[in-house]
N, C-alpha and C. Protein backbone atom coordinates (compact mmCIF):
# COMPACT_ATOMS: atom_id res chain seq x y z
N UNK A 1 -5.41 0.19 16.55
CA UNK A 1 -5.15 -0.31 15.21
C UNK A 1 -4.95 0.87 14.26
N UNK A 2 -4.11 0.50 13.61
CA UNK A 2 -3.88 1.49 12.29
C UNK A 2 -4.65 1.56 11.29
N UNK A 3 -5.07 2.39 10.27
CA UNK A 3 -5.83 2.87 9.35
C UNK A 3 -4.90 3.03 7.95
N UNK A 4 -4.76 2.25 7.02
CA UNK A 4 -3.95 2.73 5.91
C UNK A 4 -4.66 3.29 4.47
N UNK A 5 -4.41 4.39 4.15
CA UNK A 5 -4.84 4.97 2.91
C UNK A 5 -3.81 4.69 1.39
N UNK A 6 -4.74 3.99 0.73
CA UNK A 6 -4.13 4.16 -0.30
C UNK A 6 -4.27 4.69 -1.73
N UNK A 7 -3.73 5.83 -2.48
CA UNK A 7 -4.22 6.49 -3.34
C UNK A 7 -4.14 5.65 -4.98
N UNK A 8 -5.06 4.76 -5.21
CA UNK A 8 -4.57 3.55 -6.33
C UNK A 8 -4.27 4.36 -7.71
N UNK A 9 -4.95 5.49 -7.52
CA UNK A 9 -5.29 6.41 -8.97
C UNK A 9 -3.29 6.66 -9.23
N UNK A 10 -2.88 7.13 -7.76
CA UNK A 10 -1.50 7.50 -8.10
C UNK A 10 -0.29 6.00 -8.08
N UNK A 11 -0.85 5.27 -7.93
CA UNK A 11 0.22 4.18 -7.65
C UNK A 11 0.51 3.47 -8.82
N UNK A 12 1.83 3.48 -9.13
CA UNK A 12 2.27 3.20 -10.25
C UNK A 12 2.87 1.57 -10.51
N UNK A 13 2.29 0.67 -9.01
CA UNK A 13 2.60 -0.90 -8.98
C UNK A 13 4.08 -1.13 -8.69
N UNK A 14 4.92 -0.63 -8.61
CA UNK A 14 6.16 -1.18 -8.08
C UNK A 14 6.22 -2.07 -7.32
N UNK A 15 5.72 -2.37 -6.07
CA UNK A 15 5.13 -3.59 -5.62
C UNK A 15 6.23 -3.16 -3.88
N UNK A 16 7.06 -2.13 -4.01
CA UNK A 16 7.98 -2.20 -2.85
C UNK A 16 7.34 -2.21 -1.24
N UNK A 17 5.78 -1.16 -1.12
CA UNK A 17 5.19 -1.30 -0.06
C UNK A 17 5.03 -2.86 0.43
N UNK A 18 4.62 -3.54 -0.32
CA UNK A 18 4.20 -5.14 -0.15
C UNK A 18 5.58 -5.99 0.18
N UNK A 19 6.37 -5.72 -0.61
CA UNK A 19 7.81 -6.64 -0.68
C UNK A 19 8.73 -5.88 1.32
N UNK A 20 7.77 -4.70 1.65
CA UNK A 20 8.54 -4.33 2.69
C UNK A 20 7.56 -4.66 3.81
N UNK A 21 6.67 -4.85 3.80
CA UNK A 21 5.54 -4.73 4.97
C UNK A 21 5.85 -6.07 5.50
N UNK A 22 6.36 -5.89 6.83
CA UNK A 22 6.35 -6.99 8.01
C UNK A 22 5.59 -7.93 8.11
N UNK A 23 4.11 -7.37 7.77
CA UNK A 23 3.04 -8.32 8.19
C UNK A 23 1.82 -8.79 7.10
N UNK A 24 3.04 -8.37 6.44
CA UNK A 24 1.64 -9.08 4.85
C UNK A 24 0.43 -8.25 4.66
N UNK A 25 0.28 -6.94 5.14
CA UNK A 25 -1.09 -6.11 5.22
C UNK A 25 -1.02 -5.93 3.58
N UNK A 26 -0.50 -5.49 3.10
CA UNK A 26 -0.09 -4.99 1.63
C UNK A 26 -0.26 -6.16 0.41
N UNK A 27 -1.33 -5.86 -0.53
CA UNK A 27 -0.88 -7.23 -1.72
C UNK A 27 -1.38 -6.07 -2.83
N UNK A 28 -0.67 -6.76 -4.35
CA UNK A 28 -1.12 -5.84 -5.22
C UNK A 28 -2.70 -6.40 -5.84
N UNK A 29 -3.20 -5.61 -6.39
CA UNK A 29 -4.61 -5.59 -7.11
C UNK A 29 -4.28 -6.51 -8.50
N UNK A 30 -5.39 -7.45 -8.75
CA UNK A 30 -4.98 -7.74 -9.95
C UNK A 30 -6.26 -6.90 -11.31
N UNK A 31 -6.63 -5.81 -10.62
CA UNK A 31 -7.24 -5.05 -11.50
C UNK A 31 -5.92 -3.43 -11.88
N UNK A 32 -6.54 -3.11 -12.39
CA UNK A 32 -5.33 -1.78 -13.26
C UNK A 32 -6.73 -0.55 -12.88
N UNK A 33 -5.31 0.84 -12.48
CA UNK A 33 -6.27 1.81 -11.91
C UNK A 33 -6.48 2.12 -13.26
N UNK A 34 -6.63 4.10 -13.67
CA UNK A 34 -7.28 4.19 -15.11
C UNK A 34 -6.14 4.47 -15.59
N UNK A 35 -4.73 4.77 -14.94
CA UNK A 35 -3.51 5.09 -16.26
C UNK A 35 -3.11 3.43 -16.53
N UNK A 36 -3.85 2.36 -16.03
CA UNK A 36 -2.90 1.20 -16.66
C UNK A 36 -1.87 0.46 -15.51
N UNK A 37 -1.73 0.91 -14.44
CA UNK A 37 -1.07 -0.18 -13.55
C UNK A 37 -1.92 -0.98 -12.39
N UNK A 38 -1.50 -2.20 -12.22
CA UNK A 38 -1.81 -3.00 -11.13
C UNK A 38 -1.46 -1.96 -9.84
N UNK A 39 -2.38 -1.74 -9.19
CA UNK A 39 -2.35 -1.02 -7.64
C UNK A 39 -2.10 -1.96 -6.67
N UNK A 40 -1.45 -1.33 -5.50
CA UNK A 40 -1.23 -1.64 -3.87
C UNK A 40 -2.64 -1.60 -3.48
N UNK A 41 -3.28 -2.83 -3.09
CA UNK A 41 -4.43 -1.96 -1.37
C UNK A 41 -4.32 -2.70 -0.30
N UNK A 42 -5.03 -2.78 0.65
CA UNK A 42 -4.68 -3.01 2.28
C UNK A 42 -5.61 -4.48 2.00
N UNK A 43 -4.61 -5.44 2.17
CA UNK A 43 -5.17 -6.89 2.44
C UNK A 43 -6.16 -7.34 3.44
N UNK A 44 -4.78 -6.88 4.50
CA UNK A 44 -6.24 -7.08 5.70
C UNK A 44 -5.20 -6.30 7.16
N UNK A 45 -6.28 -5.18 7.27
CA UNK A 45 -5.73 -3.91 7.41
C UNK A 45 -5.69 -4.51 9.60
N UNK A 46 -6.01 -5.19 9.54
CA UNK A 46 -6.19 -6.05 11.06
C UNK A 46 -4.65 -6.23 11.42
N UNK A 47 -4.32 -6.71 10.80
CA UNK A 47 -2.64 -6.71 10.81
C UNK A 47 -1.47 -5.99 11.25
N UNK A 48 -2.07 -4.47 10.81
CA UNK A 48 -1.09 -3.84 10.79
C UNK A 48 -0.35 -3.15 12.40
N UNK A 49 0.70 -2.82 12.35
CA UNK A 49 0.71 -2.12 13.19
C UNK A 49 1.45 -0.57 13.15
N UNK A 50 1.26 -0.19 12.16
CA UNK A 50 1.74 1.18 11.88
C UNK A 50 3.08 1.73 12.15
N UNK A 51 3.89 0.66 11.73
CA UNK A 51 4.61 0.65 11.17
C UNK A 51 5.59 1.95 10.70
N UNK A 52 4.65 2.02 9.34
CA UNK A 52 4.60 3.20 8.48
C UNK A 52 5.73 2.26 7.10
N UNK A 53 6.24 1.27 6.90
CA UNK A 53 7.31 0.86 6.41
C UNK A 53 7.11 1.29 4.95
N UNK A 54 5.64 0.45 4.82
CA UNK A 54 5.01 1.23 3.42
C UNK A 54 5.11 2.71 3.01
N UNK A 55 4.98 3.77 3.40
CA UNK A 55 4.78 4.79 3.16
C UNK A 55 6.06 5.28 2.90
N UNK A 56 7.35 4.90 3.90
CA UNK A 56 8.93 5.15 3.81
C UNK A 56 9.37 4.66 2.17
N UNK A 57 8.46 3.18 1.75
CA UNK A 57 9.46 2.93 0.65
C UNK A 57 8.71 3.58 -0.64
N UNK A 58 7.42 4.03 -0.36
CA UNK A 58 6.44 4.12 -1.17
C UNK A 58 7.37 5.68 -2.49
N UNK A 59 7.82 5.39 -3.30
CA UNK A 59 8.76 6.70 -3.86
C UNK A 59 7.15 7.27 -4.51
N UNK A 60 6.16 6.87 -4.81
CA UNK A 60 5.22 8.20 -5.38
C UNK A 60 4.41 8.82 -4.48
N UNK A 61 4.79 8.63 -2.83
CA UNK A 61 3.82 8.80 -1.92
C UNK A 61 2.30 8.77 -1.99
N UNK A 62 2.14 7.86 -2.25
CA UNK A 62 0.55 7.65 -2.12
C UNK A 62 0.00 7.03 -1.19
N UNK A 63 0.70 6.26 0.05
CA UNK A 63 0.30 5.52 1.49
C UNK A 63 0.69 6.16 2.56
N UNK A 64 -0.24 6.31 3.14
CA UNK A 64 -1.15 7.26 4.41
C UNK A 64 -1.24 6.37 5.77
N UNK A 65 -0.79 6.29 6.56
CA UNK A 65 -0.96 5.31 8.00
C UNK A 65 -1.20 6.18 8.78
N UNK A 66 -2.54 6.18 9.40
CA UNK A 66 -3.15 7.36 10.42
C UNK A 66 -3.05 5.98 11.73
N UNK A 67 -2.52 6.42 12.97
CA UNK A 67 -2.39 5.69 13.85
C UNK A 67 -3.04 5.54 14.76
């Protein structure tokens, strides 16, 4: 199973990791990190299979898939 890191402090909510992930691992937060956006975190990280799809679309690189 895969391991996904996600850095919420840097994630600026675009929402593209989630809108790309195959398997629904990805949903956004409906809390705001401290600059003010809704964050990405790992739904249910059971899912995944490392992929990496998230991290490809992720443009502020902040998702990490250790395999």
């Amino acid at each position: 199973m895969a391991k996904i890191n996600i850095d919420k402090e840097k994630c600026k909510g675009c929402c593209l990791c989630v809108s790309e992930c195959p398997r629904g691992v990805i949903a956004m937060s409906d809390e705001q990190n401290t600059k003010g956006y809704l964050y990405a975190f790992v739904k249910d990280e059971t899912k995944c299979t490392g992929c990496a799809l998230c991290c490809q679309m992720c443009p502020e690189v902040v998702i990490e898939v250790e395999k």
